[in-house]
PDB file of N, CA and C in Angstrom:
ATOM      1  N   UNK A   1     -40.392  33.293 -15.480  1.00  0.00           N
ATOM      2  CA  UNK A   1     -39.601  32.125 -15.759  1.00  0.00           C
ATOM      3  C   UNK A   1     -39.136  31.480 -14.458  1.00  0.00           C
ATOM      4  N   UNK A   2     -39.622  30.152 -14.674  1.00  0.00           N
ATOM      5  CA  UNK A   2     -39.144  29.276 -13.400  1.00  0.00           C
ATOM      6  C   UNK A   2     -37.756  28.499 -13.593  1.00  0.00           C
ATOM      7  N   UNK A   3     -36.846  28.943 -13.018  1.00  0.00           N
ATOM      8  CA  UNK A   3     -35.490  28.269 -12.532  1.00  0.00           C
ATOM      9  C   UNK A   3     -35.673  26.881 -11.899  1.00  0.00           C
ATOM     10  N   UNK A   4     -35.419  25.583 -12.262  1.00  0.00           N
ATOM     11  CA  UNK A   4     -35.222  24.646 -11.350  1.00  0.00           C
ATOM     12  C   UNK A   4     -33.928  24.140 -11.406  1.00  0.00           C
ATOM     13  N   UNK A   5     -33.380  24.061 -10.065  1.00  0.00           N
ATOM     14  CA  UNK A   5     -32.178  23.401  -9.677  1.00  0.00           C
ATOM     15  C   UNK A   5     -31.877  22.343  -9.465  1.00  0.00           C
ATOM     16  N   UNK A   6     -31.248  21.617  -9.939  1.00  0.00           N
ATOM     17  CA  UNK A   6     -31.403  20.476  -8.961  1.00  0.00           C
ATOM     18  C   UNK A   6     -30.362  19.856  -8.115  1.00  0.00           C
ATOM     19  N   UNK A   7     -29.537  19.629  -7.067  1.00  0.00           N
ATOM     20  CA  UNK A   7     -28.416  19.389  -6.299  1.00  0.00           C
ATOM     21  C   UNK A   7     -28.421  17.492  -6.180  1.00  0.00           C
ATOM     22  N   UNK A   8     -27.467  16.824  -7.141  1.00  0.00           N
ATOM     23  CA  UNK A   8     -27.276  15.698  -7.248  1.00  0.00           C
ATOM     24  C   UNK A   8     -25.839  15.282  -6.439  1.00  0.00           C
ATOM     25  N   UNK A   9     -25.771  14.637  -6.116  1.00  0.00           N
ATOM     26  CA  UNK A   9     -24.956  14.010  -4.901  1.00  0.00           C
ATOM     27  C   UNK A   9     -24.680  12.473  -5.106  1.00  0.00           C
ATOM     28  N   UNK A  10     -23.670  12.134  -5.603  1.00  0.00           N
ATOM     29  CA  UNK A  10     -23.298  10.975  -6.398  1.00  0.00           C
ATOM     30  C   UNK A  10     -22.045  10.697  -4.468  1.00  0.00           C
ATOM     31  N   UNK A  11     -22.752   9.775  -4.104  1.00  0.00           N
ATOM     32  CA  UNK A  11     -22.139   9.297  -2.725  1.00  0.00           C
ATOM     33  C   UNK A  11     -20.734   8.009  -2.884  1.00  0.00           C
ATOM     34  N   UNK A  12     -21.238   7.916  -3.867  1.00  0.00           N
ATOM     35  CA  UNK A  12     -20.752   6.718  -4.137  1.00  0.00           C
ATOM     36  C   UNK A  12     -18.951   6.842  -4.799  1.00  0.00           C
ATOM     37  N   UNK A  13     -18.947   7.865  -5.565  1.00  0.00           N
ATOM     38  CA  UNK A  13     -17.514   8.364  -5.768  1.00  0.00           C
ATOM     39  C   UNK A  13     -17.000   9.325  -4.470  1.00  0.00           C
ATOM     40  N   UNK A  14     -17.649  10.002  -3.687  1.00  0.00           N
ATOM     41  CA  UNK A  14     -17.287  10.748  -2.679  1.00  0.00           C
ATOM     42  C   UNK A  14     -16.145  10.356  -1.564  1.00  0.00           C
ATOM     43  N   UNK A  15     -16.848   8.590  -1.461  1.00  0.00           N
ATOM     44  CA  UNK A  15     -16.365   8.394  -0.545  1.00  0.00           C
ATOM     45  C   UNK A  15     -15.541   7.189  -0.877  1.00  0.00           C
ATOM     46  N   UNK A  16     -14.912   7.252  -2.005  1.00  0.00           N
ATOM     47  CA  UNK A  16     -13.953   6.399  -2.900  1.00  0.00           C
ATOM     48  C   UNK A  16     -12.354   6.892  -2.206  1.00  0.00           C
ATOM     49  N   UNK A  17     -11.717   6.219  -1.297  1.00  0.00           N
ATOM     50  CA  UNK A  17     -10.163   6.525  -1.383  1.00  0.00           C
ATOM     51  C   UNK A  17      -9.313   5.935  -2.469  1.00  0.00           C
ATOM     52  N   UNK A  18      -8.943   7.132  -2.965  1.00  0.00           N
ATOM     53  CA  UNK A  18      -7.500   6.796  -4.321  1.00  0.00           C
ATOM     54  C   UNK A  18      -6.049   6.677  -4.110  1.00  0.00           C
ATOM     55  N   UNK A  19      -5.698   6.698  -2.238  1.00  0.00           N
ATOM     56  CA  UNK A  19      -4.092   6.779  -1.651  1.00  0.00           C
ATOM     57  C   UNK A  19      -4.422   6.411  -0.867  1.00  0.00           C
ATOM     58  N   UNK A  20      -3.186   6.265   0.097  1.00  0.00           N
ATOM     59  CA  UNK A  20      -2.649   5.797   1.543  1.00  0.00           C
ATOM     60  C   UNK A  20      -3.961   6.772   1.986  1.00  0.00           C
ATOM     61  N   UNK A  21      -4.746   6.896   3.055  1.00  0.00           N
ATOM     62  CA  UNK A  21      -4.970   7.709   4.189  1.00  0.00           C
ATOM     63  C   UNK A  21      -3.758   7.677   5.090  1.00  0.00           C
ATOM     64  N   UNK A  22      -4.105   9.054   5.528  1.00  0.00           N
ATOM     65  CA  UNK A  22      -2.591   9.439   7.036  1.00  0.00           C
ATOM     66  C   UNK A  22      -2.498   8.098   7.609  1.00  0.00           C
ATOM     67  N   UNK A  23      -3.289   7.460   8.040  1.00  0.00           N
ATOM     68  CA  UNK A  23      -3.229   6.620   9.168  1.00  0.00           C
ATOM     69  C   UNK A  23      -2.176   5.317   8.548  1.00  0.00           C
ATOM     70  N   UNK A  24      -2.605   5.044   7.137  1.00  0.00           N
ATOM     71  CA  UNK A  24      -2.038   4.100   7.207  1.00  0.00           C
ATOM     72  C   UNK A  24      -0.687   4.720   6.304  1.00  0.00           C
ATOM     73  N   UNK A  25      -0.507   5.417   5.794  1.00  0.00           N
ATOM     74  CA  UNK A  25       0.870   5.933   5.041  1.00  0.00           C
ATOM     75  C   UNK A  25       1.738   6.517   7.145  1.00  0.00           C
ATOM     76  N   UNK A  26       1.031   6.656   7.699  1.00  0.00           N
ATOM     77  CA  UNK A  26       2.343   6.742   8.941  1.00  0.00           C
ATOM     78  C   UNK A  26       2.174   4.967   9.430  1.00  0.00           C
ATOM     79  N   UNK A  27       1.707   4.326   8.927  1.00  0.00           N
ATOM     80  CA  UNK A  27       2.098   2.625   9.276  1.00  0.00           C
ATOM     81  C   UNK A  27       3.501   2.429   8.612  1.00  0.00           C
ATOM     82  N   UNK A  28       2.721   2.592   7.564  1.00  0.00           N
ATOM     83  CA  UNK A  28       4.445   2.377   6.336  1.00  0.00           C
ATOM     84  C   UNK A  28       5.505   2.756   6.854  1.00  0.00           C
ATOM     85  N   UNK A  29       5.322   4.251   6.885  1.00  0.00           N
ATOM     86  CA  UNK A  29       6.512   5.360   6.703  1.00  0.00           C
ATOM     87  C   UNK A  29       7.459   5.162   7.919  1.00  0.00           C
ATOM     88  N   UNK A  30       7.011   4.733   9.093  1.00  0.00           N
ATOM     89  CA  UNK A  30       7.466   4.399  10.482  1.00  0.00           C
ATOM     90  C   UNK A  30       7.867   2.975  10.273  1.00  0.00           C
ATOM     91  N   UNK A  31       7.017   2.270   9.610  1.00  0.00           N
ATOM     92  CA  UNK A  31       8.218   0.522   9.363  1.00  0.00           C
ATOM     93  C   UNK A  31       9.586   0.945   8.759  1.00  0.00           C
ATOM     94  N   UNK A  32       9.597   1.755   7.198  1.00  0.00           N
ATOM     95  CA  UNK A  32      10.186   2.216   6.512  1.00  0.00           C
ATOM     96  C   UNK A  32      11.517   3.122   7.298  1.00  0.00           C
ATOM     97  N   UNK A  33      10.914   3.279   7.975  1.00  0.00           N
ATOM     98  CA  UNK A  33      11.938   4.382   9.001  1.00  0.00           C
ATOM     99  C   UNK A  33      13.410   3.454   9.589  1.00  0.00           C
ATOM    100  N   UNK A  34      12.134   2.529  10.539  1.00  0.00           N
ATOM    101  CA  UNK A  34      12.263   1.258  11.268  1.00  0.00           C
ATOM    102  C   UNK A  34      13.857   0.517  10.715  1.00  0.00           C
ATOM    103  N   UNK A  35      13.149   0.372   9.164  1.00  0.00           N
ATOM    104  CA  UNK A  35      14.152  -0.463   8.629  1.00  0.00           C
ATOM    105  C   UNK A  35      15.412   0.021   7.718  1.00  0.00           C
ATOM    106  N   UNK A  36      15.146   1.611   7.471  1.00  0.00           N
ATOM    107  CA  UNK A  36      16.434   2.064   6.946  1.00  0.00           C
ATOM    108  C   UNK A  36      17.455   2.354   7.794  1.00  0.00           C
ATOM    109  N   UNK A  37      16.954   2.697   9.252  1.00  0.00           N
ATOM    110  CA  UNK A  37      17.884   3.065  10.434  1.00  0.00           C
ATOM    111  C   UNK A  37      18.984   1.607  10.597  1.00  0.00           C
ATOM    112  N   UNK A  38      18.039   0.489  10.583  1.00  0.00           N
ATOM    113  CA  UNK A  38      18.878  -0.679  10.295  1.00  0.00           C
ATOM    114  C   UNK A  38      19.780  -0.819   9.395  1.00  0.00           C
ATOM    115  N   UNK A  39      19.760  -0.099   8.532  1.00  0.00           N
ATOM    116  CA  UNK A  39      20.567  -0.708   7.235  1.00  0.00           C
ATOM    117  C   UNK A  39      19.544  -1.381   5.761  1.00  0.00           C
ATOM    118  N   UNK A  40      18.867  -1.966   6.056  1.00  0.00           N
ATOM    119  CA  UNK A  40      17.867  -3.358   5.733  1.00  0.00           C
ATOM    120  C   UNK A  40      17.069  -2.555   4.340  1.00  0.00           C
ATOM    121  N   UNK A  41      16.599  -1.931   4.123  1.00  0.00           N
ATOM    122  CA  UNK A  41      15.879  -1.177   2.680  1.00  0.00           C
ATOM    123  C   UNK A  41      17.053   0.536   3.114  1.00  0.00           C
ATOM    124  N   UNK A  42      16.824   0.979   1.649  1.00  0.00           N
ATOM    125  CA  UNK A  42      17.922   2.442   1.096  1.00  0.00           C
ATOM    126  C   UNK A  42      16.792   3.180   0.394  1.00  0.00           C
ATOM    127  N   UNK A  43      15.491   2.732  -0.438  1.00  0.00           N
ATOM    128  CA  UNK A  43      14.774   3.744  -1.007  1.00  0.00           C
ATOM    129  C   UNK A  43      13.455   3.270  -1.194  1.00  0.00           C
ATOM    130  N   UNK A  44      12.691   4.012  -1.202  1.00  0.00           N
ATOM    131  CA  UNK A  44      11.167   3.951  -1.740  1.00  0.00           C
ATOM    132  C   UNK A  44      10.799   4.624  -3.005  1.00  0.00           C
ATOM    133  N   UNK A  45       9.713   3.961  -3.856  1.00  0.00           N
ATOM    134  CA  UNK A  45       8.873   4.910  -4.399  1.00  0.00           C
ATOM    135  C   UNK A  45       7.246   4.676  -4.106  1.00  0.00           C
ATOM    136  N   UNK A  46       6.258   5.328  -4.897  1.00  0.00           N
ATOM    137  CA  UNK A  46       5.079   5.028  -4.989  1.00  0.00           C
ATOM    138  C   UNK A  46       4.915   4.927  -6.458  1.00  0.00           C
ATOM    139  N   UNK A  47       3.927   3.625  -6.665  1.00  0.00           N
ATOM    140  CA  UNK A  47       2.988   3.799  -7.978  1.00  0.00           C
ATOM    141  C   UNK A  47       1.579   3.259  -7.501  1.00  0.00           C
ATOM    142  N   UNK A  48       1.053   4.492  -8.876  1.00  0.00           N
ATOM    143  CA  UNK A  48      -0.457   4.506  -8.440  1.00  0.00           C
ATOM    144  C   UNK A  48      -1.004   4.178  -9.534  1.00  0.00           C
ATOM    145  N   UNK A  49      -1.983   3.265  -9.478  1.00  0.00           N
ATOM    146  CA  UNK A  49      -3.077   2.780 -10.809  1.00  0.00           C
ATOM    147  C   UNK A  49      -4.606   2.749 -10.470  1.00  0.00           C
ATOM    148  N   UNK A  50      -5.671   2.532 -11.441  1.00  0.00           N
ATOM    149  CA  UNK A  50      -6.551   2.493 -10.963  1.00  0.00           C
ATOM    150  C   UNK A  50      -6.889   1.396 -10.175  1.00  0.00           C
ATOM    151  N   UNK A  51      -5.675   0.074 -10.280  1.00  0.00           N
ATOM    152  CA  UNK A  51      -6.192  -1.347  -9.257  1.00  0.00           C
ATOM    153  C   UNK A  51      -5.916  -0.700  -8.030  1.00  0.00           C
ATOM    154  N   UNK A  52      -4.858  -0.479  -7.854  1.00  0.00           N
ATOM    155  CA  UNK A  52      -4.384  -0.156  -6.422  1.00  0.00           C
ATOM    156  C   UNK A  52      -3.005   0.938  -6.460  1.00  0.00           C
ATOM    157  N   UNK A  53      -2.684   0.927  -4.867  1.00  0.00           N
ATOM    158  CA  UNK A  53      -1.481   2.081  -4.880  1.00  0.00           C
ATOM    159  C   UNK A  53      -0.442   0.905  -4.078  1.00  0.00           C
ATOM    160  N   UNK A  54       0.469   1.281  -4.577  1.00  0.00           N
ATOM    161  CA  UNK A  54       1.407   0.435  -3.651  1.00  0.00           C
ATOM    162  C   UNK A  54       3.186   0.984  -3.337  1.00  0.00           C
ATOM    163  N   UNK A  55       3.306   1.306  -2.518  1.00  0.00           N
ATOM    164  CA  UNK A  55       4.643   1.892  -1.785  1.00  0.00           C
ATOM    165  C   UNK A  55       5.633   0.554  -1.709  1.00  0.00           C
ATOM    166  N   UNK A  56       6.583   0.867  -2.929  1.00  0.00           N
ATOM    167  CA  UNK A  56       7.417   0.135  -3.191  1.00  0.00           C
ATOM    168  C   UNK A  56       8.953   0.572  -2.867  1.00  0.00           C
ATOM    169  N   UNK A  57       9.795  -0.806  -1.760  1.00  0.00           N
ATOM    170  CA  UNK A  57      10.661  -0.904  -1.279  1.00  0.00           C
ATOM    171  C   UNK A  57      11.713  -1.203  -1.958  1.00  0.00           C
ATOM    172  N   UNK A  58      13.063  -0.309  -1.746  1.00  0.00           N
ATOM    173  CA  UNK A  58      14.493  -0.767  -2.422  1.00  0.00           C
ATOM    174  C   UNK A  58      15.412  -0.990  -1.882  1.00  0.00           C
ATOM    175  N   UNK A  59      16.222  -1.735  -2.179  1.00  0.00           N
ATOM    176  CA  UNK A  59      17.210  -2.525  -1.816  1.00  0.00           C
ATOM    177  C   UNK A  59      18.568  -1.284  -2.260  1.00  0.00           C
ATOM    178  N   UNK A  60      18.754  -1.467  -3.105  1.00  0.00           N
ATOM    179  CA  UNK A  60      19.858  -0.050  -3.974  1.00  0.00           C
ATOM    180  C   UNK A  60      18.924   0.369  -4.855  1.00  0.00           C
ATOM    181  N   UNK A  61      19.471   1.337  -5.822  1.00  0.00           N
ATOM    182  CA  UNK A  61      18.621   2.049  -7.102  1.00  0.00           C
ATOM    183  C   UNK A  61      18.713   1.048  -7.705  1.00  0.00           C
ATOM    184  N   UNK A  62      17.903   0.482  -7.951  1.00  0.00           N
ATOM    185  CA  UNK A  62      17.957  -0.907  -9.111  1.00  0.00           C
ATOM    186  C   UNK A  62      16.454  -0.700  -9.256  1.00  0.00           C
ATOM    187  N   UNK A  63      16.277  -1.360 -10.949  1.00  0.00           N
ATOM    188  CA  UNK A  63      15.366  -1.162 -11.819  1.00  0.00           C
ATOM    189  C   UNK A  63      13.598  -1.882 -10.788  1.00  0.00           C
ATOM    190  N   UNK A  64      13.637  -2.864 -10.017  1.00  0.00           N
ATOM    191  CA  UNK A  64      12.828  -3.477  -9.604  1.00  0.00           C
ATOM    192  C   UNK A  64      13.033  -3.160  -7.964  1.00  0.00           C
ATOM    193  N   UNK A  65      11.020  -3.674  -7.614  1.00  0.00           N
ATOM    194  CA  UNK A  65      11.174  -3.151  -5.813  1.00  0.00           C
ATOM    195  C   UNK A  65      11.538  -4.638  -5.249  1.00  0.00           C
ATOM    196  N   UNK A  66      12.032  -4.491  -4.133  1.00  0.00           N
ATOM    197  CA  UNK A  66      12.510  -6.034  -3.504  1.00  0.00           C
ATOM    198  C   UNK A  66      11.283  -6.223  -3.029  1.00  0.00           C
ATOM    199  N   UNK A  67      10.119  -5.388  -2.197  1.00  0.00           N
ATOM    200  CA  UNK A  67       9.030  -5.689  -1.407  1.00  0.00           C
ATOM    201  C   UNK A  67       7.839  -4.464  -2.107  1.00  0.00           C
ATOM    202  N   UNK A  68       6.827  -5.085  -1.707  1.00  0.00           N
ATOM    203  CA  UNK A  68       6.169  -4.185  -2.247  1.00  0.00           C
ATOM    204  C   UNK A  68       4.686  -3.887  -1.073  1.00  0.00           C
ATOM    205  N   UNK A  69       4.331  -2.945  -0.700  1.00  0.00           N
ATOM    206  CA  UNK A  69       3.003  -2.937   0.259  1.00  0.00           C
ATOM    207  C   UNK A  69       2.097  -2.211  -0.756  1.00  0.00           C
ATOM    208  N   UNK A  70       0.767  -3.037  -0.857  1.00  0.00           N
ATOM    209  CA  UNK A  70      -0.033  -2.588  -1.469  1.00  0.00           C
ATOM    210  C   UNK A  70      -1.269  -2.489  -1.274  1.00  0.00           C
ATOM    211  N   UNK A  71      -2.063  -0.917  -1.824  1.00  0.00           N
ATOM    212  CA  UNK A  71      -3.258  -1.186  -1.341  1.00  0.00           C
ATOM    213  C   UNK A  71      -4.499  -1.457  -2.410  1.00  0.00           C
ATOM    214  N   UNK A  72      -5.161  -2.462  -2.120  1.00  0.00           N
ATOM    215  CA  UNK A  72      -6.207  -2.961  -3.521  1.00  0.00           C
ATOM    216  C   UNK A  72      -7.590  -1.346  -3.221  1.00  0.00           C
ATOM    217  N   UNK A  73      -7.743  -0.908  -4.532  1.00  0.00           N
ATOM    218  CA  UNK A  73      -8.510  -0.194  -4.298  1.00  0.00           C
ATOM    219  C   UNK A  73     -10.239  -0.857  -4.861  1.00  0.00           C
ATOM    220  N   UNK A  74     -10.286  -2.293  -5.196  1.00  0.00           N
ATOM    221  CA  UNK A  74     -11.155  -3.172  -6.097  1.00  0.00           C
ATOM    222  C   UNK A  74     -11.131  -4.587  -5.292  1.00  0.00           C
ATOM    223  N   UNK A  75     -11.012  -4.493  -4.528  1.00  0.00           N
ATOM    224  CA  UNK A  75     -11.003  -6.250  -3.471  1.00  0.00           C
ATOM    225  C   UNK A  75     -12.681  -6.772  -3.794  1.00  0.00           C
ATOM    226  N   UNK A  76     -12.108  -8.379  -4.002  1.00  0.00           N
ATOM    227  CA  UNK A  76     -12.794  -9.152  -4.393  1.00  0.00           C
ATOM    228  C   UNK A  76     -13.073  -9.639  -2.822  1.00  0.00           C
ATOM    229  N   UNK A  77     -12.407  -9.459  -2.075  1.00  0.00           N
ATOM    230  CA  UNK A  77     -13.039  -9.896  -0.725  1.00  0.00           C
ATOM    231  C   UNK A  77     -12.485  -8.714   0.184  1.00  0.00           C
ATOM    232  N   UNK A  78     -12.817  -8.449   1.533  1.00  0.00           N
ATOM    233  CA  UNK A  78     -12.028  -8.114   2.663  1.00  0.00           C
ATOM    234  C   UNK A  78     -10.266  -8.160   2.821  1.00  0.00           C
ATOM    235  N   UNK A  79     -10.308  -9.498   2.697  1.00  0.00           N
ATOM    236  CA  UNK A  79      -9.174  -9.879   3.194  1.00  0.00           C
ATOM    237  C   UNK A  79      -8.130  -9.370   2.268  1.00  0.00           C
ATOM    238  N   UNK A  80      -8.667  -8.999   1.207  1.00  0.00           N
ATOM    239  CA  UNK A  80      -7.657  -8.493  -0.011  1.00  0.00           C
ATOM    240  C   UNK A  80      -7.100  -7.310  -0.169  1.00  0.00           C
ATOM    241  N   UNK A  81      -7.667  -6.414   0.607  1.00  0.00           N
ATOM    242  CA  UNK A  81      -7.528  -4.761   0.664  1.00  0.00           C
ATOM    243  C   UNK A  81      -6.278  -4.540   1.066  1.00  0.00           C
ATOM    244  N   UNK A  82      -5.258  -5.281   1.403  1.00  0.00           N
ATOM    245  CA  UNK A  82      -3.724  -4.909   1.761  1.00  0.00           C
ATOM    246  C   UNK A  82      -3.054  -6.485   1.680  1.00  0.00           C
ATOM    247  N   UNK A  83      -2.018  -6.203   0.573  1.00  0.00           N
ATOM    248  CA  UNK A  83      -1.078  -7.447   1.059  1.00  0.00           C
ATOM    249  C   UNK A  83       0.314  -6.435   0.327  1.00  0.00           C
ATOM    250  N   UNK A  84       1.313  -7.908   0.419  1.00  0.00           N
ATOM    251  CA  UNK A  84       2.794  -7.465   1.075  1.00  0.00           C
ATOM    252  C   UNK A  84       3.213  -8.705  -0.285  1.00  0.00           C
ATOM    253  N   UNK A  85       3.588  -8.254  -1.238  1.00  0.00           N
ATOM    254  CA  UNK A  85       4.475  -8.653  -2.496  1.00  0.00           C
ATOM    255  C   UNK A  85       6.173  -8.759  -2.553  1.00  0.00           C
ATOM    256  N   UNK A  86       6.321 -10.089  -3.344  1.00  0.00           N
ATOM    257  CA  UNK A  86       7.801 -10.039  -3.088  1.00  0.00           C
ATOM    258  C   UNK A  86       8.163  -9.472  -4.583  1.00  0.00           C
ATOM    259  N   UNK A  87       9.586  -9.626  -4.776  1.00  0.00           N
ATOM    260  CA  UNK A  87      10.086  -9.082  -5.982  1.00  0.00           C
ATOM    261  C   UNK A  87       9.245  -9.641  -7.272  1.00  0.00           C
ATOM    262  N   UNK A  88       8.943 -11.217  -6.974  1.00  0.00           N
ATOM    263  CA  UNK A  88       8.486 -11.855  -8.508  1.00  0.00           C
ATOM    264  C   UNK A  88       7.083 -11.503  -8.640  1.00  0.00           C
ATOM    265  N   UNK A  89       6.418 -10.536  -7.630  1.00  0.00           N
ATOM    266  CA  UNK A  89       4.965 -10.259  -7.788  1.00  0.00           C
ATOM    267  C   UNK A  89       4.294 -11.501  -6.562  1.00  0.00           C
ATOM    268  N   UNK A  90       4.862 -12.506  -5.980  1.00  0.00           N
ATOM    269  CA  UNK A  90       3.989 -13.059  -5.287  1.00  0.00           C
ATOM    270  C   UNK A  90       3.043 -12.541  -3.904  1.00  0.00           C
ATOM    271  N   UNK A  91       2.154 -12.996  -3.711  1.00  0.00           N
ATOM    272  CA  UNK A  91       1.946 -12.682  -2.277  1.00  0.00           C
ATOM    273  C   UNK A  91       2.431 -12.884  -1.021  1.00  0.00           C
ATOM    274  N   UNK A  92       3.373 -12.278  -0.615  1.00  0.00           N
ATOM    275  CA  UNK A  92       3.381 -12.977   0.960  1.00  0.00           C
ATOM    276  C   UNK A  92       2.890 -13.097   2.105  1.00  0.00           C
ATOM    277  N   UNK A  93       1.624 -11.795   2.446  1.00  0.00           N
ATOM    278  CA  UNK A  93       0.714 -12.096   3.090  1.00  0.00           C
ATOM    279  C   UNK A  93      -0.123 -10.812   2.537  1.00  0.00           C
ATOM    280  N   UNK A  94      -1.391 -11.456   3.386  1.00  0.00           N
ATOM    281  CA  UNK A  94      -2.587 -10.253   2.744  1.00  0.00           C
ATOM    282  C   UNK A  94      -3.814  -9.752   4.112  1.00  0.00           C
ATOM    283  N   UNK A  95      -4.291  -9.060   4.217  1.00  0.00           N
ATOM    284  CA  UNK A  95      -5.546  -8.805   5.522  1.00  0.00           C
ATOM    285  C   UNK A  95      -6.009  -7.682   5.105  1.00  0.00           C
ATOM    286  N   UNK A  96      -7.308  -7.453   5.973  1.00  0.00           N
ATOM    287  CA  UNK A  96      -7.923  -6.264   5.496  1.00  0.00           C
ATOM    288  C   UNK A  96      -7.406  -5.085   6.175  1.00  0.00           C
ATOM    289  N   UNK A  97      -6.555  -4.988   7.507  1.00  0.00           N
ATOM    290  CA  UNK A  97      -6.146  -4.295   8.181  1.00  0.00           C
ATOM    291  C   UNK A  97      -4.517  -3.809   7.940  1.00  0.00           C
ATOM    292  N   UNK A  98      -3.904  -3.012   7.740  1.00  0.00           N
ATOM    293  CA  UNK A  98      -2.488  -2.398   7.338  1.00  0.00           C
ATOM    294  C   UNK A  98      -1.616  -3.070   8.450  1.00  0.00           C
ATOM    295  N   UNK A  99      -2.140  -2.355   9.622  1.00  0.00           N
ATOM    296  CA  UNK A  99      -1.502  -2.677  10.550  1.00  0.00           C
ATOM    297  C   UNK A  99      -1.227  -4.015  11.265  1.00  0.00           C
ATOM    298  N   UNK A 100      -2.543  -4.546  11.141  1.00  0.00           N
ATOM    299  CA  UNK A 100      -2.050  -5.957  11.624  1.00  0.00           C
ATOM    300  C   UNK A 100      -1.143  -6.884  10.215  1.00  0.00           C
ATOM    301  N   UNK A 101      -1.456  -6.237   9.258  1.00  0.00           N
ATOM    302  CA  UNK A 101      -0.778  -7.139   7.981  1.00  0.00           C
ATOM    303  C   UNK A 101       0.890  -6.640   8.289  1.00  0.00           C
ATOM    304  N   UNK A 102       1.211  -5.238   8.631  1.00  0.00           N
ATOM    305  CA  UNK A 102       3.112  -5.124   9.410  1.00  0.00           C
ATOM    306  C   UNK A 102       3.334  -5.550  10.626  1.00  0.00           C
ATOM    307  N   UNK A 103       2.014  -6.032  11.334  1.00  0.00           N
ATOM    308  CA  UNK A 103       2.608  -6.408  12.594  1.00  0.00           C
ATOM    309  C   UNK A 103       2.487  -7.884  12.367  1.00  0.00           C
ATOM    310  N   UNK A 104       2.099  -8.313  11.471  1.00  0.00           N
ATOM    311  CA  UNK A 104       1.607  -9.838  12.028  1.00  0.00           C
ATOM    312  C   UNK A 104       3.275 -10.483  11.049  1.00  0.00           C
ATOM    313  N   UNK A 105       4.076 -10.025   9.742  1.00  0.00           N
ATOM    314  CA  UNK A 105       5.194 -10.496   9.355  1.00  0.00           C
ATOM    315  C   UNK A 105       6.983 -10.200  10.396  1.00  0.00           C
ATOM    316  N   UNK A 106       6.895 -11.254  10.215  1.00  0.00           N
ATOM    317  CA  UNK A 106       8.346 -11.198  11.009  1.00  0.00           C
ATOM    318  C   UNK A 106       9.382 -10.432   9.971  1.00  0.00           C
ATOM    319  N   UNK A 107       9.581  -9.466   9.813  1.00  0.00           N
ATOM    320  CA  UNK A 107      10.619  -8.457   9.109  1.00  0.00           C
ATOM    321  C   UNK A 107      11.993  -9.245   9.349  1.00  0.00           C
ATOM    322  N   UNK A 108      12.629  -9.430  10.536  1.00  0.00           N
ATOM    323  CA  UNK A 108      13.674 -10.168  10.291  1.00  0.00           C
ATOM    324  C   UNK A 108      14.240 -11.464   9.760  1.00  0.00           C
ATOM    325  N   UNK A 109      13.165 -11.988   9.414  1.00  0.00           N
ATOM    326  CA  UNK A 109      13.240 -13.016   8.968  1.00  0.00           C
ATOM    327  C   UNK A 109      13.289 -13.098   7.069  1.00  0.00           C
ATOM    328  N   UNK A 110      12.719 -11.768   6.840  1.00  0.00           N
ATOM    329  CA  UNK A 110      13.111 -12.107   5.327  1.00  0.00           C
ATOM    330  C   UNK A 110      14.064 -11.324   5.396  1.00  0.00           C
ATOM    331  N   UNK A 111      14.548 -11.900   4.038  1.00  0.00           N
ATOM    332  CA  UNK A 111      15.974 -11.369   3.394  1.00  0.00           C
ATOM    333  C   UNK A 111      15.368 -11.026   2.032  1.00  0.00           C
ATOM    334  N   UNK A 112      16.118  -9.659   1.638  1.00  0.00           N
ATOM    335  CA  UNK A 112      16.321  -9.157   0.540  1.00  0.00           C
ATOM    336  C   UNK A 112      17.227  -9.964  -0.415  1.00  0.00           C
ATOM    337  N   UNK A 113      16.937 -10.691  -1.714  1.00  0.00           N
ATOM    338  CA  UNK A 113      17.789 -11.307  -2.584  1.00  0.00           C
ATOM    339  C   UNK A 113      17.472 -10.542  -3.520  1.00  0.00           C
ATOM    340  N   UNK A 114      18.901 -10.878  -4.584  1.00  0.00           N
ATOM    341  CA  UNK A 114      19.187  -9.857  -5.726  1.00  0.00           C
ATOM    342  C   UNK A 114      18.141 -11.080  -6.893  1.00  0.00           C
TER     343      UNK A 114
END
């Protein structure tokens, strides 16, 4: 009796990210740092879906995030793979890069409203 094996290798889910990678969860976590030492955000959470993951910013424990950083795990283009949401869901900016999308917003310039 002949045994055949066969070793299938589906590449395509392998190399699927479903979270932050290190690199860019220490982008966040160091803005996040940045801005609680200030005073300026008090809490985080994360939610994760199959669109995307997004590390959401708080103002106090209140039911909604004031800011939101998110990562598209389904971009319809490049440029879509990270943007920066305000409370009502809008965009306030977007790039394909984490880092240049926290370096390129002026943080002091927005304000947290209730």
């Amino acid at each position: 009796m002949k045994n055949k094996f066969r070793l299938i290798i589906n590449n395509k889910f392998s190399k699927k990210e479903n979270f932050f990678v290190k690199k860019e969860l220490r982008i966040i976590l160091n803005l996040y740092a940045k801005k609680v030492s200030s005073g300026d955000w008090k809490d985080y959470g994360l939610t994760i879906n199959k669109k995307e993951i997004t590390f959401d910013i708080y103002q106090r424990a209140s039911e909604k995030p004031v800011l939101r950083i998110s990562k598209n795990l389904h971009p319809k283009s490049k440029s879509e793979k990270f943007y920066i949401l305000d409370a009502n869901g809008y965009k306030i900016k977007k790039s394909e890069n984490l880092s240049v999308l926290v370096n390129k917003i002026e943080w002091s310039g927005l304000k947290l409203v209730k």
